[in-house]
PDB file of N, CA and C in Angstrom:
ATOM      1  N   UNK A   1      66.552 129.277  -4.019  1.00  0.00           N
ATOM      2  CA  UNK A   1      65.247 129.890  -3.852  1.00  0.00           C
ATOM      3  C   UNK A   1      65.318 130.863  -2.672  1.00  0.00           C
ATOM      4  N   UNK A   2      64.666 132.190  -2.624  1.00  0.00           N
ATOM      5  CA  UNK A   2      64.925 132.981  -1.847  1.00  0.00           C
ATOM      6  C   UNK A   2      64.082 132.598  -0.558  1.00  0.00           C
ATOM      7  N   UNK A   3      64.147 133.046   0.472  1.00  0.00           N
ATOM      8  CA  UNK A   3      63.458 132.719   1.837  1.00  0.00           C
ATOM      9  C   UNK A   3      61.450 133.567   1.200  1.00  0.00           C
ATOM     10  N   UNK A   4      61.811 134.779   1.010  1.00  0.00           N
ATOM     11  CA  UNK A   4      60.282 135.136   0.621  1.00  0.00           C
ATOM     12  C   UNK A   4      59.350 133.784  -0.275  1.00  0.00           C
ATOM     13  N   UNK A   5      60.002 133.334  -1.339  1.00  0.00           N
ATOM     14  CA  UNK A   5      59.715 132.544  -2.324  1.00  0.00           C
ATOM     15  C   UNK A   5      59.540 131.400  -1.556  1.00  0.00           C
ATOM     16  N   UNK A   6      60.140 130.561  -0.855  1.00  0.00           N
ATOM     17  CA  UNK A   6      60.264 129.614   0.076  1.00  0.00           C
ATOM     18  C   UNK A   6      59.082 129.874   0.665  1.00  0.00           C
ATOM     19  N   UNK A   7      58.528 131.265   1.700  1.00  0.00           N
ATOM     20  CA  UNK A   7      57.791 131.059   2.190  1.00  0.00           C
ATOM     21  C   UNK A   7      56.376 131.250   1.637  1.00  0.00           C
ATOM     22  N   UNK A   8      56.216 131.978   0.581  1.00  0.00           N
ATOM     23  CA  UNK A   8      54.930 131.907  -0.577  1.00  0.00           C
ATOM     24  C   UNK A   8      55.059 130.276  -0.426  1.00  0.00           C
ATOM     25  N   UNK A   9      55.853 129.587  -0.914  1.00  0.00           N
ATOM     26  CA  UNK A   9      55.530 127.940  -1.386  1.00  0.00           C
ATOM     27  C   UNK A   9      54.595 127.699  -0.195  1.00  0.00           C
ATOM     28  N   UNK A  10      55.188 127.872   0.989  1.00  0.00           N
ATOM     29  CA  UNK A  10      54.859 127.236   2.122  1.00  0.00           C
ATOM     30  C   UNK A  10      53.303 127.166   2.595  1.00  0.00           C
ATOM     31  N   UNK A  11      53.318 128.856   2.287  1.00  0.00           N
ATOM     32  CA  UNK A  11      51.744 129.806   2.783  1.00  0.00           C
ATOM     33  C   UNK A  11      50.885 128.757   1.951  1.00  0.00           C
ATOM     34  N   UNK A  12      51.703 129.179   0.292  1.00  0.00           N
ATOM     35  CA  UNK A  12      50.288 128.554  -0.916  1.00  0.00           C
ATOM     36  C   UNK A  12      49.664 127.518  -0.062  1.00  0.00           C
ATOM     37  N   UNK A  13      50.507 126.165   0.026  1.00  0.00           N
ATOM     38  CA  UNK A  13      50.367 124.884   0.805  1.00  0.00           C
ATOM     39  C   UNK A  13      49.152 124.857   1.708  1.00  0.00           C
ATOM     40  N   UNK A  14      49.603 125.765   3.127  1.00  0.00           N
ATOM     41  CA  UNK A  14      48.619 125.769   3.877  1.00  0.00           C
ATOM     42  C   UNK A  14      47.544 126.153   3.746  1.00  0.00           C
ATOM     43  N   UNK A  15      47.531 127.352   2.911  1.00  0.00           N
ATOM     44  CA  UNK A  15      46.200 128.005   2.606  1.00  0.00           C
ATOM     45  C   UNK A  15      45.243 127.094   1.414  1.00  0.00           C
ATOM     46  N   UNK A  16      46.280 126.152   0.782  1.00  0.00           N
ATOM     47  CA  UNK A  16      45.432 125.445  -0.630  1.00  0.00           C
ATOM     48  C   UNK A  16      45.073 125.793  -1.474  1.00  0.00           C
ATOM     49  N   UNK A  17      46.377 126.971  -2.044  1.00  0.00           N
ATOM     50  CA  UNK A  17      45.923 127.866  -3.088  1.00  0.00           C
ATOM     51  C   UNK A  17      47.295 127.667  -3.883  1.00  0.00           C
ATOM     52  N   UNK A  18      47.125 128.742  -5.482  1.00  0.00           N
ATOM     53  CA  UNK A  18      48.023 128.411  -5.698  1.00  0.00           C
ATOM     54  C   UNK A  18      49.235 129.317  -5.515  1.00  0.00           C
ATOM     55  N   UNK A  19      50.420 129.365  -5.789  1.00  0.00           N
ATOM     56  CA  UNK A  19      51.493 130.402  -4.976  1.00  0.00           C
ATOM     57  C   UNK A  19      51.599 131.767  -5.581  1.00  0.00           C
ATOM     58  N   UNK A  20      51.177 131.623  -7.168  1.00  0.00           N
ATOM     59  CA  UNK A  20      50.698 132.726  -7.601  1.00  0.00           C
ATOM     60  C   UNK A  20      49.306 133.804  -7.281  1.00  0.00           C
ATOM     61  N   UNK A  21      48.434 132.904  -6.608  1.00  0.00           N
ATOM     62  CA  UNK A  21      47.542 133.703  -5.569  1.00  0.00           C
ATOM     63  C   UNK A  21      47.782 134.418  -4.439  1.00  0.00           C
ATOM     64  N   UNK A  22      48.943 134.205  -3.764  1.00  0.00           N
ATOM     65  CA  UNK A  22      49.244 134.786  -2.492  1.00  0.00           C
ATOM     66  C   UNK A  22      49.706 135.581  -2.963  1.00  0.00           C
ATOM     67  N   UNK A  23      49.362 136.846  -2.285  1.00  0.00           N
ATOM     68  CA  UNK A  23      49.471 138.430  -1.949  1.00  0.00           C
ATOM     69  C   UNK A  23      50.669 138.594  -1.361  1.00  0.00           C
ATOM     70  N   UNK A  24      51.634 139.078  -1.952  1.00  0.00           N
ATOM     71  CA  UNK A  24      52.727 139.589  -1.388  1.00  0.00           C
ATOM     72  C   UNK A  24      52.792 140.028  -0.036  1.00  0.00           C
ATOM     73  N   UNK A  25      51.335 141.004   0.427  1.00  0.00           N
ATOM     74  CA  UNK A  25      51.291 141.532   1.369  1.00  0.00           C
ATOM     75  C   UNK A  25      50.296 140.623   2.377  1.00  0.00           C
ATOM     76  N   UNK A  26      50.232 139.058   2.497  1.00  0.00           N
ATOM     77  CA  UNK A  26      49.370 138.060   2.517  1.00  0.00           C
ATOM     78  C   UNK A  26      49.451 137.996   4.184  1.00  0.00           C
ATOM     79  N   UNK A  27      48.325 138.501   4.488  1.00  0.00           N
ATOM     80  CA  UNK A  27      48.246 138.742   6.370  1.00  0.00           C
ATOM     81  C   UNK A  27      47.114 137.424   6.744  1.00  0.00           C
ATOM     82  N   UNK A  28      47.015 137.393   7.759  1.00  0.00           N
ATOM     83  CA  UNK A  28      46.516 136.583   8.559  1.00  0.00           C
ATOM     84  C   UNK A  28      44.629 137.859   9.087  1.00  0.00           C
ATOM     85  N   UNK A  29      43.783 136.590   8.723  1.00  0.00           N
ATOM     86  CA  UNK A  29      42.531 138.483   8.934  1.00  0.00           C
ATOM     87  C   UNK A  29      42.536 138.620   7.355  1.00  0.00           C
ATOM     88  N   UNK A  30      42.950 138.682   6.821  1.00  0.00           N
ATOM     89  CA  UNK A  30      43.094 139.934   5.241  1.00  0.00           C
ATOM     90  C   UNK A  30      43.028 138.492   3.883  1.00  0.00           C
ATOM     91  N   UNK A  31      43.572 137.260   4.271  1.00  0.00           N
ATOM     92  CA  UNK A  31      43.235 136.513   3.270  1.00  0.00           C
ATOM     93  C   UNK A  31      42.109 135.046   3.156  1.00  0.00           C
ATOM     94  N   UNK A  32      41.443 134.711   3.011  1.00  0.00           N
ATOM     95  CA  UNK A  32      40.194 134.271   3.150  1.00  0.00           C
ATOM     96  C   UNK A  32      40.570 133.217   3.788  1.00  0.00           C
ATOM     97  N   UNK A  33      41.343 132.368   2.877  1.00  0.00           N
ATOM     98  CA  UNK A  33      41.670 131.110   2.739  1.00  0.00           C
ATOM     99  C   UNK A  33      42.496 131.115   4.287  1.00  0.00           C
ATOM    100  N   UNK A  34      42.701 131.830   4.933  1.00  0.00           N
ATOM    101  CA  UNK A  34      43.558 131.835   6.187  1.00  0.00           C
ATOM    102  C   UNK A  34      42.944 131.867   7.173  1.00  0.00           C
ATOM    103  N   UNK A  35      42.593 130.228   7.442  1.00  0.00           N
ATOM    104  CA  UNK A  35      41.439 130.459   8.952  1.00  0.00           C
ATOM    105  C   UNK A  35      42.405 129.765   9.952  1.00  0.00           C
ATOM    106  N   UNK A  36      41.876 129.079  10.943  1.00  0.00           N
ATOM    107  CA  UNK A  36      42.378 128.001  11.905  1.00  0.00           C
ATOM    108  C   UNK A  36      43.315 127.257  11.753  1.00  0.00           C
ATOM    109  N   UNK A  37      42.344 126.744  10.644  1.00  0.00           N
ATOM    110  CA  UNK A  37      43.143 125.502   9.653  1.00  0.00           C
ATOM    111  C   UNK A  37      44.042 125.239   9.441  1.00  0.00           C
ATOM    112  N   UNK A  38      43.754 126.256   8.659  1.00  0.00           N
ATOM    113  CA  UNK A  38      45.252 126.825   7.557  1.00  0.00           C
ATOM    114  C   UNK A  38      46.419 127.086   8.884  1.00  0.00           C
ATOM    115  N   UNK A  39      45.951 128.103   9.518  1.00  0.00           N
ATOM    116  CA  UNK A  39      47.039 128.291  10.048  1.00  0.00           C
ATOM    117  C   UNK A  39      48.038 126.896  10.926  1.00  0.00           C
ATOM    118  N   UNK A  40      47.002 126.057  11.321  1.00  0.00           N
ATOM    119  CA  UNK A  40      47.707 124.813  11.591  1.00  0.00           C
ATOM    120  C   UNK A  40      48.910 124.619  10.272  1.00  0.00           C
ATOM    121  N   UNK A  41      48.248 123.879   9.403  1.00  0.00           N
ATOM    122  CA  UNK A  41      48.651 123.836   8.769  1.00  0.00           C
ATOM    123  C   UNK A  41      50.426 124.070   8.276  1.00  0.00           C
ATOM    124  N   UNK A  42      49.958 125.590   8.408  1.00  0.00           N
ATOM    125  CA  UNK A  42      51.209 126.380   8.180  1.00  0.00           C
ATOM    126  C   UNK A  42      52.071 126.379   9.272  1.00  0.00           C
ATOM    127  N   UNK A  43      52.087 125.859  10.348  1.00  0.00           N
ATOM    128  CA  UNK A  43      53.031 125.993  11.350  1.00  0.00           C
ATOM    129  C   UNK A  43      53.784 124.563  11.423  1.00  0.00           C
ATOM    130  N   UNK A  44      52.852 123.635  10.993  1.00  0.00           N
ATOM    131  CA  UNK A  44      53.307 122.497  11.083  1.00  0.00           C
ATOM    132  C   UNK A  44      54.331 122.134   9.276  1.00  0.00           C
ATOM    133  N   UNK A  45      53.841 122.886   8.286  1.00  0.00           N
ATOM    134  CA  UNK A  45      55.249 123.066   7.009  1.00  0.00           C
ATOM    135  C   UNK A  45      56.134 123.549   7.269  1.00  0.00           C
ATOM    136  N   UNK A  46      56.065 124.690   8.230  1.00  0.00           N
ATOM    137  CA  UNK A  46      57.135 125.956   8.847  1.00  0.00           C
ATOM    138  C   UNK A  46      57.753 124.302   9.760  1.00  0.00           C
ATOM    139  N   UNK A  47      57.478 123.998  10.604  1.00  0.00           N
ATOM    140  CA  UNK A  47      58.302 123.280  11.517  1.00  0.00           C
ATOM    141  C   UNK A  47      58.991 122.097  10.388  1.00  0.00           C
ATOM    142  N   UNK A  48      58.195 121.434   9.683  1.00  0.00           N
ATOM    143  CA  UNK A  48      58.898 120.491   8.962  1.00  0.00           C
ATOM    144  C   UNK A  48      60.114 120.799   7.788  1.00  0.00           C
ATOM    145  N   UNK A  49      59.819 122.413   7.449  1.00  0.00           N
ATOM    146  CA  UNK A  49      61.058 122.809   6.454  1.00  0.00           C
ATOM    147  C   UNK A  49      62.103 123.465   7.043  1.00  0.00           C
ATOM    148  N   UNK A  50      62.081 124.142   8.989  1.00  0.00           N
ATOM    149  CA  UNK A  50      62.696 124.183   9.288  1.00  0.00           C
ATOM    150  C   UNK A  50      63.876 123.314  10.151  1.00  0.00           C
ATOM    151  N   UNK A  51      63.102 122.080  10.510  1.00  0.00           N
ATOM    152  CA  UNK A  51      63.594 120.647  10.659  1.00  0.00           C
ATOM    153  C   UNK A  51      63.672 120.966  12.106  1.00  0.00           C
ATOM    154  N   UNK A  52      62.758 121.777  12.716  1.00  0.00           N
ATOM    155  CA  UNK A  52      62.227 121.914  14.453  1.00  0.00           C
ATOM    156  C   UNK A  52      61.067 122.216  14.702  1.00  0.00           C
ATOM    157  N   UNK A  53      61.208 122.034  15.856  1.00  0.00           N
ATOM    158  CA  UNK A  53      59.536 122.910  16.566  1.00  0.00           C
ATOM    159  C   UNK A  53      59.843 124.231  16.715  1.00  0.00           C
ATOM    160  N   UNK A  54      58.579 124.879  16.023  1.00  0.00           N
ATOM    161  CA  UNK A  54      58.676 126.133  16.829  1.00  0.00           C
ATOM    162  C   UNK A  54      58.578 126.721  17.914  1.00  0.00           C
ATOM    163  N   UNK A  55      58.592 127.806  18.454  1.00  0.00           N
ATOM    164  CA  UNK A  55      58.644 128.105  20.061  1.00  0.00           C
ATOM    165  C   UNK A  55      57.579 128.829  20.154  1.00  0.00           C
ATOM    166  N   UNK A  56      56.564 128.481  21.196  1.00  0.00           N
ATOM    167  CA  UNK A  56      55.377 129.305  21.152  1.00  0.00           C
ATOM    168  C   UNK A  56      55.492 130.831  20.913  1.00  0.00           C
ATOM    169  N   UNK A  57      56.438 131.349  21.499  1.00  0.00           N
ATOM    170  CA  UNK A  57      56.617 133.237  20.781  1.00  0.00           C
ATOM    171  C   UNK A  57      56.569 133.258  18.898  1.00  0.00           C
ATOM    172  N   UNK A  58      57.333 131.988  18.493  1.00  0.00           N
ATOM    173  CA  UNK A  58      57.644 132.316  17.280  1.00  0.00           C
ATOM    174  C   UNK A  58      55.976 131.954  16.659  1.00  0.00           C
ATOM    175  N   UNK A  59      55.565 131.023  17.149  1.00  0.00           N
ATOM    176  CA  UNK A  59      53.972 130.492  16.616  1.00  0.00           C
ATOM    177  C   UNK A  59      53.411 131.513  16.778  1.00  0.00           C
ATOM    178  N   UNK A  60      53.007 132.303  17.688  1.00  0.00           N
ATOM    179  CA  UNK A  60      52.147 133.393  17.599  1.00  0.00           C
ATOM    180  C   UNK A  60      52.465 134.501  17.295  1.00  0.00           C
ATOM    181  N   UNK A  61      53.653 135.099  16.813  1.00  0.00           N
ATOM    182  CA  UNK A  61      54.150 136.232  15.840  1.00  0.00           C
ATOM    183  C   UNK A  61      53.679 135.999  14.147  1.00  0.00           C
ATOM    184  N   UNK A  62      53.487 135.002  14.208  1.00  0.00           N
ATOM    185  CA  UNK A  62      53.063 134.311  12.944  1.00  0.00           C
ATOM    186  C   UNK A  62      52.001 135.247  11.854  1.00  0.00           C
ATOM    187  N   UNK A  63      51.949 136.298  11.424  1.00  0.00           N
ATOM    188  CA  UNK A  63      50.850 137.205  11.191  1.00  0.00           C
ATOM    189  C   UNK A  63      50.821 137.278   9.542  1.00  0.00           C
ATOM    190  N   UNK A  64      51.358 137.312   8.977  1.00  0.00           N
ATOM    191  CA  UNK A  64      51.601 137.659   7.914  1.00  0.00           C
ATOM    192  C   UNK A  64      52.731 136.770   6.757  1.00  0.00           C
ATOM    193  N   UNK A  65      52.961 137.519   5.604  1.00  0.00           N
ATOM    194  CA  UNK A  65      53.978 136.353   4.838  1.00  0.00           C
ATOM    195  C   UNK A  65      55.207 137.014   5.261  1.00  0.00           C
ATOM    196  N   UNK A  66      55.268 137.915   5.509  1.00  0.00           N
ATOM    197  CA  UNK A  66      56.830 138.559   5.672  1.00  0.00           C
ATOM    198  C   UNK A  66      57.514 137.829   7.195  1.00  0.00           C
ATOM    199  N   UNK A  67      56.545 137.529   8.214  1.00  0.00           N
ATOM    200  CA  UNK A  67      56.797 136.875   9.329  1.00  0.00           C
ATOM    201  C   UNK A  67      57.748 135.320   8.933  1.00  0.00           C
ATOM    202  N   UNK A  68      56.718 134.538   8.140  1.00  0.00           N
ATOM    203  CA  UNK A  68      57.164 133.639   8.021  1.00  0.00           C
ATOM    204  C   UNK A  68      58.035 133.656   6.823  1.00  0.00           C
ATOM    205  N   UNK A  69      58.314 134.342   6.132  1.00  0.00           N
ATOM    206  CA  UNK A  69      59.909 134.742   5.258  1.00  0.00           C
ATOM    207  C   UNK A  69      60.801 134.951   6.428  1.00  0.00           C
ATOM    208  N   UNK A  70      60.782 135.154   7.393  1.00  0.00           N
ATOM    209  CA  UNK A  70      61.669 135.782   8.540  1.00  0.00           C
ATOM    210  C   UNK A  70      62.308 134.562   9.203  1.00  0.00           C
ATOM    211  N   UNK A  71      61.569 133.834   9.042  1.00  0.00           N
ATOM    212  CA  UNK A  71      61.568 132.412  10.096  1.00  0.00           C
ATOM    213  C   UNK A  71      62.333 131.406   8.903  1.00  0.00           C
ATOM    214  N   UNK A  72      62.196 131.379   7.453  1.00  0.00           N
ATOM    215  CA  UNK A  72      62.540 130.614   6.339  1.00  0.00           C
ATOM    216  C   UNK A  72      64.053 131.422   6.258  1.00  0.00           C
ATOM    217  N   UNK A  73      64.088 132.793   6.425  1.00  0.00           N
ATOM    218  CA  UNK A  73      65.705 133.192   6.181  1.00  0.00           C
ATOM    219  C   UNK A  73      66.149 132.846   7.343  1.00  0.00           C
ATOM    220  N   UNK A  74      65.896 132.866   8.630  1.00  0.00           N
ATOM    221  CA  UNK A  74      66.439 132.920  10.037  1.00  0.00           C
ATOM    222  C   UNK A  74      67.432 131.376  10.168  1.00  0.00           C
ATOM    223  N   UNK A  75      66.697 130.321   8.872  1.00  0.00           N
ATOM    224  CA  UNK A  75      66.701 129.008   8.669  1.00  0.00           C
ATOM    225  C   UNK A  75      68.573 129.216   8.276  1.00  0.00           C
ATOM    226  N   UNK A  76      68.892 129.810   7.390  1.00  0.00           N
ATOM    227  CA  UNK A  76      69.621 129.655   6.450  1.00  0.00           C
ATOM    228  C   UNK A  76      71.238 129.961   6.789  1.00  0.00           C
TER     229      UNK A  76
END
């Protein structure tokens, strides 16, 4: 599975949608389902599929899906 694809799975998850809903171009601001929450959420799948904590720089670069494709290939 590619790191983009990996990280759609991830986003869908946090956001509680399905992976075919997320926007390729799926920003943080720009998709509904992407509040607080979610973004918890998503940092805490990001840490568990990368099998660490993230580092506060990397948590708050966090903006978009291409960010966290970055962080799912960075994995590999």
């Amino acid at each position: 599975m590619s790191a983009h694809a990996t990280a759609t799975r991830i986003l869908a998850g946090a956001l509680m949608i399905a992976e075919h809903d997320v926007p390729r171009d799926a920003r943080l601001g720009r998709v509904e389902q992407w509040d607080s929450l979610a973004h918890a959420r998503l940092l805490l799948a990001l840490e568990e599929n990368l099998g660490r904590l993230l580092t506060p720089d990397e948590a708050v670069a966090i903006e978009g899906l291409d960010d966290v494709a970055k962080l799912v290939d960075a994995k590999r």
